[in-house]
Protein backbone atom coordinates (compact mmCIF):
# COMPACT_ATOMS: atom_id res chain seq x y z
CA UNK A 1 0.00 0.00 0.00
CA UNK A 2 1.37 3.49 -0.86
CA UNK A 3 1.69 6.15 1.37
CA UNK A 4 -1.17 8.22 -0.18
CA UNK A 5 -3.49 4.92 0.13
CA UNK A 6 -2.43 4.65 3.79
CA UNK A 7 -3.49 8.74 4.26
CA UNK A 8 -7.02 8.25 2.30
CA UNK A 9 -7.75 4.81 3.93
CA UNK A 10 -6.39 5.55 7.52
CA UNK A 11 -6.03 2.18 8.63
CA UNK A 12 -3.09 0.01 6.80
CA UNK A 13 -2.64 -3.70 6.76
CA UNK A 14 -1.56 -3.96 10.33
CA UNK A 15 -4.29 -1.74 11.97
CA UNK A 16 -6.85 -3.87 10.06
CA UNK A 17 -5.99 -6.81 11.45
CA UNK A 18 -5.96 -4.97 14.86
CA UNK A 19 -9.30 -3.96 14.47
CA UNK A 20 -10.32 -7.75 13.40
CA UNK A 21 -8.86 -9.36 16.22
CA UNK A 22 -10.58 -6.55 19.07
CA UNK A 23 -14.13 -7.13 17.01
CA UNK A 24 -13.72 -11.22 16.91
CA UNK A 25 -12.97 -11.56 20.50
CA UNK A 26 -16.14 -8.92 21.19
CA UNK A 27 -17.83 -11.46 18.98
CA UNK A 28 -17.08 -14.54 21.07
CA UNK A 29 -18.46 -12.76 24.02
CA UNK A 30 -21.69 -11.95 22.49
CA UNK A 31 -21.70 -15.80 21.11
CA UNK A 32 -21.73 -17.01 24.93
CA UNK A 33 -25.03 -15.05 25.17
CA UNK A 34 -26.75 -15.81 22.13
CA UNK A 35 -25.95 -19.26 20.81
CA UNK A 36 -28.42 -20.54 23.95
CA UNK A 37 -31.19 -17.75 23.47
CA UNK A 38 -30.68 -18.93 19.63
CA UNK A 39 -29.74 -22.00 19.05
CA UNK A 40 -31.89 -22.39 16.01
CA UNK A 41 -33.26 -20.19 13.07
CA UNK A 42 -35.87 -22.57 11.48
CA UNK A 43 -33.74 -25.56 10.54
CA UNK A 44 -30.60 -23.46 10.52
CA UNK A 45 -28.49 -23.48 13.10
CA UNK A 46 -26.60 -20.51 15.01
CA UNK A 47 -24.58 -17.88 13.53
CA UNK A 48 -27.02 -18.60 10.08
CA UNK A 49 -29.61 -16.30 9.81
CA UNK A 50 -28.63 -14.13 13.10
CA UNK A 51 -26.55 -11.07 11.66
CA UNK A 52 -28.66 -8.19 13.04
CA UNK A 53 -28.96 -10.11 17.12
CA UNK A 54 -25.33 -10.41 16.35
CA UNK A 55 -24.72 -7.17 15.16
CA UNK A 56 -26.92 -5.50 17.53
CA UNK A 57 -25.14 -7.13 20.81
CA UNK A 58 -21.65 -6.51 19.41
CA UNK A 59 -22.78 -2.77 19.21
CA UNK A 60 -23.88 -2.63 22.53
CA UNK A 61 -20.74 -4.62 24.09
CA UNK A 62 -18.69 -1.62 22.13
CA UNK A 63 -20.22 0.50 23.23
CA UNK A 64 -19.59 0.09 26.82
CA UNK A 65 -15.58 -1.01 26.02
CA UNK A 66 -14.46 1.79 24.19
CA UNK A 67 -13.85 5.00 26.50
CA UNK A 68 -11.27 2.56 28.80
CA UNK A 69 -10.14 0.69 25.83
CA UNK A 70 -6.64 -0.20 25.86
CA UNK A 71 -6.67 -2.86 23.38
CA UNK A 72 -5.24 -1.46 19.44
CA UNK A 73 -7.99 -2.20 17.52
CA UNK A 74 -10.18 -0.90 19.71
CA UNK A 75 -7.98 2.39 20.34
CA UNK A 76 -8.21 2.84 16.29
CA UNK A 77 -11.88 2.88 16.32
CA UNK A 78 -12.02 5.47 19.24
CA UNK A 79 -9.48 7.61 17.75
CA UNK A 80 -12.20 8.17 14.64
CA UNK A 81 -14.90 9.32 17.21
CA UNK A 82 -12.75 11.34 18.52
CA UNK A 83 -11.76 13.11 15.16
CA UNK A 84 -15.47 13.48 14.64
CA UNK A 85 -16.79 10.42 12.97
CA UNK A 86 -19.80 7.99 14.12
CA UNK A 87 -20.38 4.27 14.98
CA UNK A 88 -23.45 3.66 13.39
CA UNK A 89 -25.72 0.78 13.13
CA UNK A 90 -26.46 0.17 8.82
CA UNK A 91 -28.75 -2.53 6.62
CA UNK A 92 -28.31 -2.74 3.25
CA UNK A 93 -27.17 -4.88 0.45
CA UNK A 94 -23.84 -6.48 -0.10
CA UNK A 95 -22.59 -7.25 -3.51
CA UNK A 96 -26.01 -7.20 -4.19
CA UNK A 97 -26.71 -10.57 -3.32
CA UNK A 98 -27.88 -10.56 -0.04
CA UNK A 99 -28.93 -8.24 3.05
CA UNK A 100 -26.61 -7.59 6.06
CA UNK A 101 -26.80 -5.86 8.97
CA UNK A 102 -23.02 -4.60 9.66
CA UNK A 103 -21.71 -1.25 11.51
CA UNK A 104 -19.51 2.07 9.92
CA UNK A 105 -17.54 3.84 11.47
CA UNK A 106 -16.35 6.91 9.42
CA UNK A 107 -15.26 5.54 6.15
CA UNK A 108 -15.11 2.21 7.08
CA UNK A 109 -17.04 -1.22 7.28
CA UNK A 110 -17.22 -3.38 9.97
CA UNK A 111 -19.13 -6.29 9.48
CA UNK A 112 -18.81 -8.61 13.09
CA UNK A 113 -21.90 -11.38 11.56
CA UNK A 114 -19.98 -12.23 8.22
CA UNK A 115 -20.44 -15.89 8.79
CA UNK A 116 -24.28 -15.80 8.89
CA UNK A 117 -24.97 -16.57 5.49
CA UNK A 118 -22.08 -18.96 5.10
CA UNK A 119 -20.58 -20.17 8.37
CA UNK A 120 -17.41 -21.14 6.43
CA UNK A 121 -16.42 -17.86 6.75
CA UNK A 122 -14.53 -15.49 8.66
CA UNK A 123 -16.80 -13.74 11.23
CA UNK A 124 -15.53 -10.74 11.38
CA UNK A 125 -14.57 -8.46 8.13
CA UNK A 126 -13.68 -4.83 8.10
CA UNK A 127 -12.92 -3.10 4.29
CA UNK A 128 -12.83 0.57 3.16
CA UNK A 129 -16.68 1.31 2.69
CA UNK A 130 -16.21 1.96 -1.12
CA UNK A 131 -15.16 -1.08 -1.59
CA UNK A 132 -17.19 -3.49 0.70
CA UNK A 133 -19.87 -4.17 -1.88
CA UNK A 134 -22.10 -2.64 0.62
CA UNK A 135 -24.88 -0.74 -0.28
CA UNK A 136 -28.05 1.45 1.45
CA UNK A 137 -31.57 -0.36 -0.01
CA UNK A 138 -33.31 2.65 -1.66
CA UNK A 139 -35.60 1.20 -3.62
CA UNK A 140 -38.53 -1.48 -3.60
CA UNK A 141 -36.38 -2.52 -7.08
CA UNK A 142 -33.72 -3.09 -5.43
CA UNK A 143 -34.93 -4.72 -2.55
CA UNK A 144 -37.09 -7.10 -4.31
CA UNK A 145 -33.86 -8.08 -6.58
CA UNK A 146 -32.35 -9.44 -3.53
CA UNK A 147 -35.01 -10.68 -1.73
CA UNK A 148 -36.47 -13.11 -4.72
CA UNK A 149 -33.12 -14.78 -5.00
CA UNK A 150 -31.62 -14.31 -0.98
CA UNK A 151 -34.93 -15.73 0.38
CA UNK A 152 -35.92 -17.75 -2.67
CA UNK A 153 -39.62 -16.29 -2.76
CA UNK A 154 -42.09 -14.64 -5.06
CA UNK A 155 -42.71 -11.30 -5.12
CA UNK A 156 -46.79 -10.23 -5.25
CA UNK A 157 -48.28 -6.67 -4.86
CA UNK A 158 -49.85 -6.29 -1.51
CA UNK A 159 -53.73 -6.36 -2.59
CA UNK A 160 -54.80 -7.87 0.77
CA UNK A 161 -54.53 -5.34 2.77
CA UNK A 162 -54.38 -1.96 -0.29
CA UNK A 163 -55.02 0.59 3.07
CA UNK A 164 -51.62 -1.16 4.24
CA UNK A 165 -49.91 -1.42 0.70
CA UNK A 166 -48.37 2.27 0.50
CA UNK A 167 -46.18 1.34 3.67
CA UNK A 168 -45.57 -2.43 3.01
CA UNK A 169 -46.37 -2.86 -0.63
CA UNK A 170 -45.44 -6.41 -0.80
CA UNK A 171 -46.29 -9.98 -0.60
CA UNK A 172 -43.86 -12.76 -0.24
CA UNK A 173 -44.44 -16.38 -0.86
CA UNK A 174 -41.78 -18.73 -0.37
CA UNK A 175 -41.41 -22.40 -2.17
CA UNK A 176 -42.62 -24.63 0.65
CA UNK A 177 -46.17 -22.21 0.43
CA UNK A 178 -45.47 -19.95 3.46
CA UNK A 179 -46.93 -16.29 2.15
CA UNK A 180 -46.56 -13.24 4.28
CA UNK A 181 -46.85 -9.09 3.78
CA UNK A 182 -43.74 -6.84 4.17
CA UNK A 183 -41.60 -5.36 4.78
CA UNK A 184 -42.30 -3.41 8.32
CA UNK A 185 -38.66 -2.60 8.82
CA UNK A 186 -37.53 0.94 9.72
CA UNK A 187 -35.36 1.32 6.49
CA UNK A 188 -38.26 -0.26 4.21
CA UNK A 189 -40.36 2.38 5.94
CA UNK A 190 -38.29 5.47 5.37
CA UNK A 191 -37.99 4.12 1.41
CA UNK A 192 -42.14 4.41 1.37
CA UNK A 193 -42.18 7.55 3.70
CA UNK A 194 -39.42 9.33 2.15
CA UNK A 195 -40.85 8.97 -1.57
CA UNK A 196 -43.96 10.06 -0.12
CA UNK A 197 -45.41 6.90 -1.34
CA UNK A 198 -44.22 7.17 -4.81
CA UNK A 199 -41.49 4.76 -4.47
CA UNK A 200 -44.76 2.22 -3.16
CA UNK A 201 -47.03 3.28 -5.66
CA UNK A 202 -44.16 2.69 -8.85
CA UNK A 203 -43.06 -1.00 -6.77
CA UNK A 204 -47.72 -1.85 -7.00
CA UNK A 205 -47.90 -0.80 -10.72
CA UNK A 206 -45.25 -3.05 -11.76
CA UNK A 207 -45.83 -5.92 -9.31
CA UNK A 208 -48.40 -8.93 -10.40
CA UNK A 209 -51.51 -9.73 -7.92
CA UNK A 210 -51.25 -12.34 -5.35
CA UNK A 211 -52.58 -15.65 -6.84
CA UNK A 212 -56.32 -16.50 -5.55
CA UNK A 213 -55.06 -18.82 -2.92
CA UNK A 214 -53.32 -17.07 -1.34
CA UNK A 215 -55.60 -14.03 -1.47
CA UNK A 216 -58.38 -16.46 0.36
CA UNK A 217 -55.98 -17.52 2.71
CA UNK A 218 -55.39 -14.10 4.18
CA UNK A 219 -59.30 -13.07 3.74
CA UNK A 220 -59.51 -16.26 6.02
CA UNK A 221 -56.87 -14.85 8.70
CA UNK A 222 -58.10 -11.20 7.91
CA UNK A 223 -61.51 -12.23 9.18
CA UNK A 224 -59.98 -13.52 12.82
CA UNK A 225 -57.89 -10.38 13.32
CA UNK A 226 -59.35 -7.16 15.20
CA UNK A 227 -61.04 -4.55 12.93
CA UNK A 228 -58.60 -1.94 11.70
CA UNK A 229 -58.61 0.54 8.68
CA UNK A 230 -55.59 -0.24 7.80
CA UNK A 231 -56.23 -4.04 7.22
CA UNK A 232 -59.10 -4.36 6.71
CA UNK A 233 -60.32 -1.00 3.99
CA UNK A 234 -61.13 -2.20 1.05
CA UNK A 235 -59.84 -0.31 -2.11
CA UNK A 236 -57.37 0.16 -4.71
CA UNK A 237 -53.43 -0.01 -3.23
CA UNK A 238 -52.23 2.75 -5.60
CA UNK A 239 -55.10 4.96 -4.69
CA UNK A 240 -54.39 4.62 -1.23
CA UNK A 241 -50.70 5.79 -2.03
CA UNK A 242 -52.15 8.69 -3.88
CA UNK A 243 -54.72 9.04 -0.91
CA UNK A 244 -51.85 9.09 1.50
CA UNK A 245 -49.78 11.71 0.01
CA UNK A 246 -52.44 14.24 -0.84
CA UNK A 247 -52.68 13.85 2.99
CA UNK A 248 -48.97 14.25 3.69
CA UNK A 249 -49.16 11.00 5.85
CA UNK A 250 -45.36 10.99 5.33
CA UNK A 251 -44.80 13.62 7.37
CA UNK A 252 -46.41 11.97 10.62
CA UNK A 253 -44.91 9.25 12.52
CA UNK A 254 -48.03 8.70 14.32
CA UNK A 255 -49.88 7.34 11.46
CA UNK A 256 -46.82 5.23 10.12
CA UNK A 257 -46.81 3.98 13.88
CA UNK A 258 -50.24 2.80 13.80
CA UNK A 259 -49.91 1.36 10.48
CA UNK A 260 -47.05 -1.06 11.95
CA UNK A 261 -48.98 -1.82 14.86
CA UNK A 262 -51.91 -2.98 12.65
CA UNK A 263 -49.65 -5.06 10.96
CA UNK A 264 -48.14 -6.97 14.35
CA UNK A 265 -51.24 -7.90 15.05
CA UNK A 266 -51.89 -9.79 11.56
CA UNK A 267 -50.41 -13.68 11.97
CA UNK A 268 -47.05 -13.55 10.81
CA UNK A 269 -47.93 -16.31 7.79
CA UNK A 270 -50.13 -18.12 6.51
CA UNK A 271 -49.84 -21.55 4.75
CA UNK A 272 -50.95 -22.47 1.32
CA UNK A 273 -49.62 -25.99 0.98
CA UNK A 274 -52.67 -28.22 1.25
């Protein structure tokens, strides 16, 4: 690495490693916790499937280490807060093939769950941000390009619930059957919010309806679940988006808020295998 490398990328060779070896032993403390709590994701066992619990305990644990750190790696990352940067929590997509929950800290990526998808390898991995292959979800597009093949699912416009659709415009079902509505994450949120439901009303006009069974299915669960608006309305999904922004329901929390608390109480699946 040349010396104007070094100056743009901070960290060389050396310092990366430092960092690597503080975040994996942070890691194995965090695994004590959570490889009892979860053991099991589905048929998948621990790390697979666990990158944001992972994530999210390793951020705490640093957290609480860093102002009487002592240990290099650790030193590195404190001497960026204290030129100005941020430890922040990020989701997105890497290489465009998957999603990952990870960390940044100024220019750089610090990914502590890296064996969650393949347990083969290394857990932790820390790159320059620009070249991580991560990358901030900004679109229902993009989203959905990752989800189809990352979860192996179909992607259907959310017609069973339309009042719901210009927050969570979509409906997954996966190969064994198992269809559900999404995606009631902050991030997925903000893209809806943000776009003041343009970005959900472009994702339904493109999108093919949910086959019949699976539209009975939910009518089915629909009718068990307490009345709500937002689940229940009747109505065209890109008219509600329209509806919605006419209204400036972007700008208030409060509505998105009871829109996601409709949703938790809507059965997190339902079947349509025989």
């Amino acid at each position: 690495m040349n010396p104007i490398q070094n100056e743009n990328m901070q960290w060389d060779n050396e310092q990366i490693n430092a960092v690597v070896a503080d975040l994996a032993r942070l890691r194995l403390q965090v695994d004590l916790e959570l490889v009892p709590r979860y053991p099991y994701l589905g048929t998948k066992i621990y790390p697979l499937g666990r990158c944001k619990e992972i994530r999210d305990a390793v951020f705490v644990l640093l957290q609480q280490q860093l102002p009487q750190a002592t240990e290099p790696g650790l030193l590195l990352i404190r001497d960026q807060l204290a030129k100005g940067e941020s430890l922040k929590k990020i989701w997105g997509a890497l290489r465009g093939v998957y999603f990952q929950n990870a960390m940044s800290v100024g220019d750089w990526y610090l990914d502590v769950s890296n064996d969650t998808v393949n347990p083969n390898k290394p857990r932790i991995e820390v790159l320059p941000l620009a070249t991580s292959g991560f990358a901030e979800v900004t679109s229902f597009e993009q989203f959905i390009s990752v989800a189809r093949t990352y979860w192996e699912v179909e992607v259907y416009r959310n017609d069973i619930c339309p009042a719901l659709a210009p927050y969570m415009p979509l409906l997954y079902i996966s190969k064994n059957g198992t269809c559900w509505l999404g995606e009631a994450t902050d991030n997925m949120l903000a893209v809806a919010t943000k776009s003041q439901f343009s970005a959900s009303e472009r994702i339904l006009l493109t999108l093919p309806a949910p086959p019949q069974k699976a539209a009975s299915r939910w009518q089915e669960a629909l009718s068990k679940v307490k009345h709500s608006d937002f689940l229940h309305q009747q109505g065209d999904a890109v008219e509600f988006c329209q509806a919605y922004r006419t209204k400036h329901y972007e700008q208030d929390s409060s509505i998105r808020d009871s829109a996601v608390m409709a949703y938790v109480t809507l059965p997190k699946s339902v079947s349509l295998a025989d």
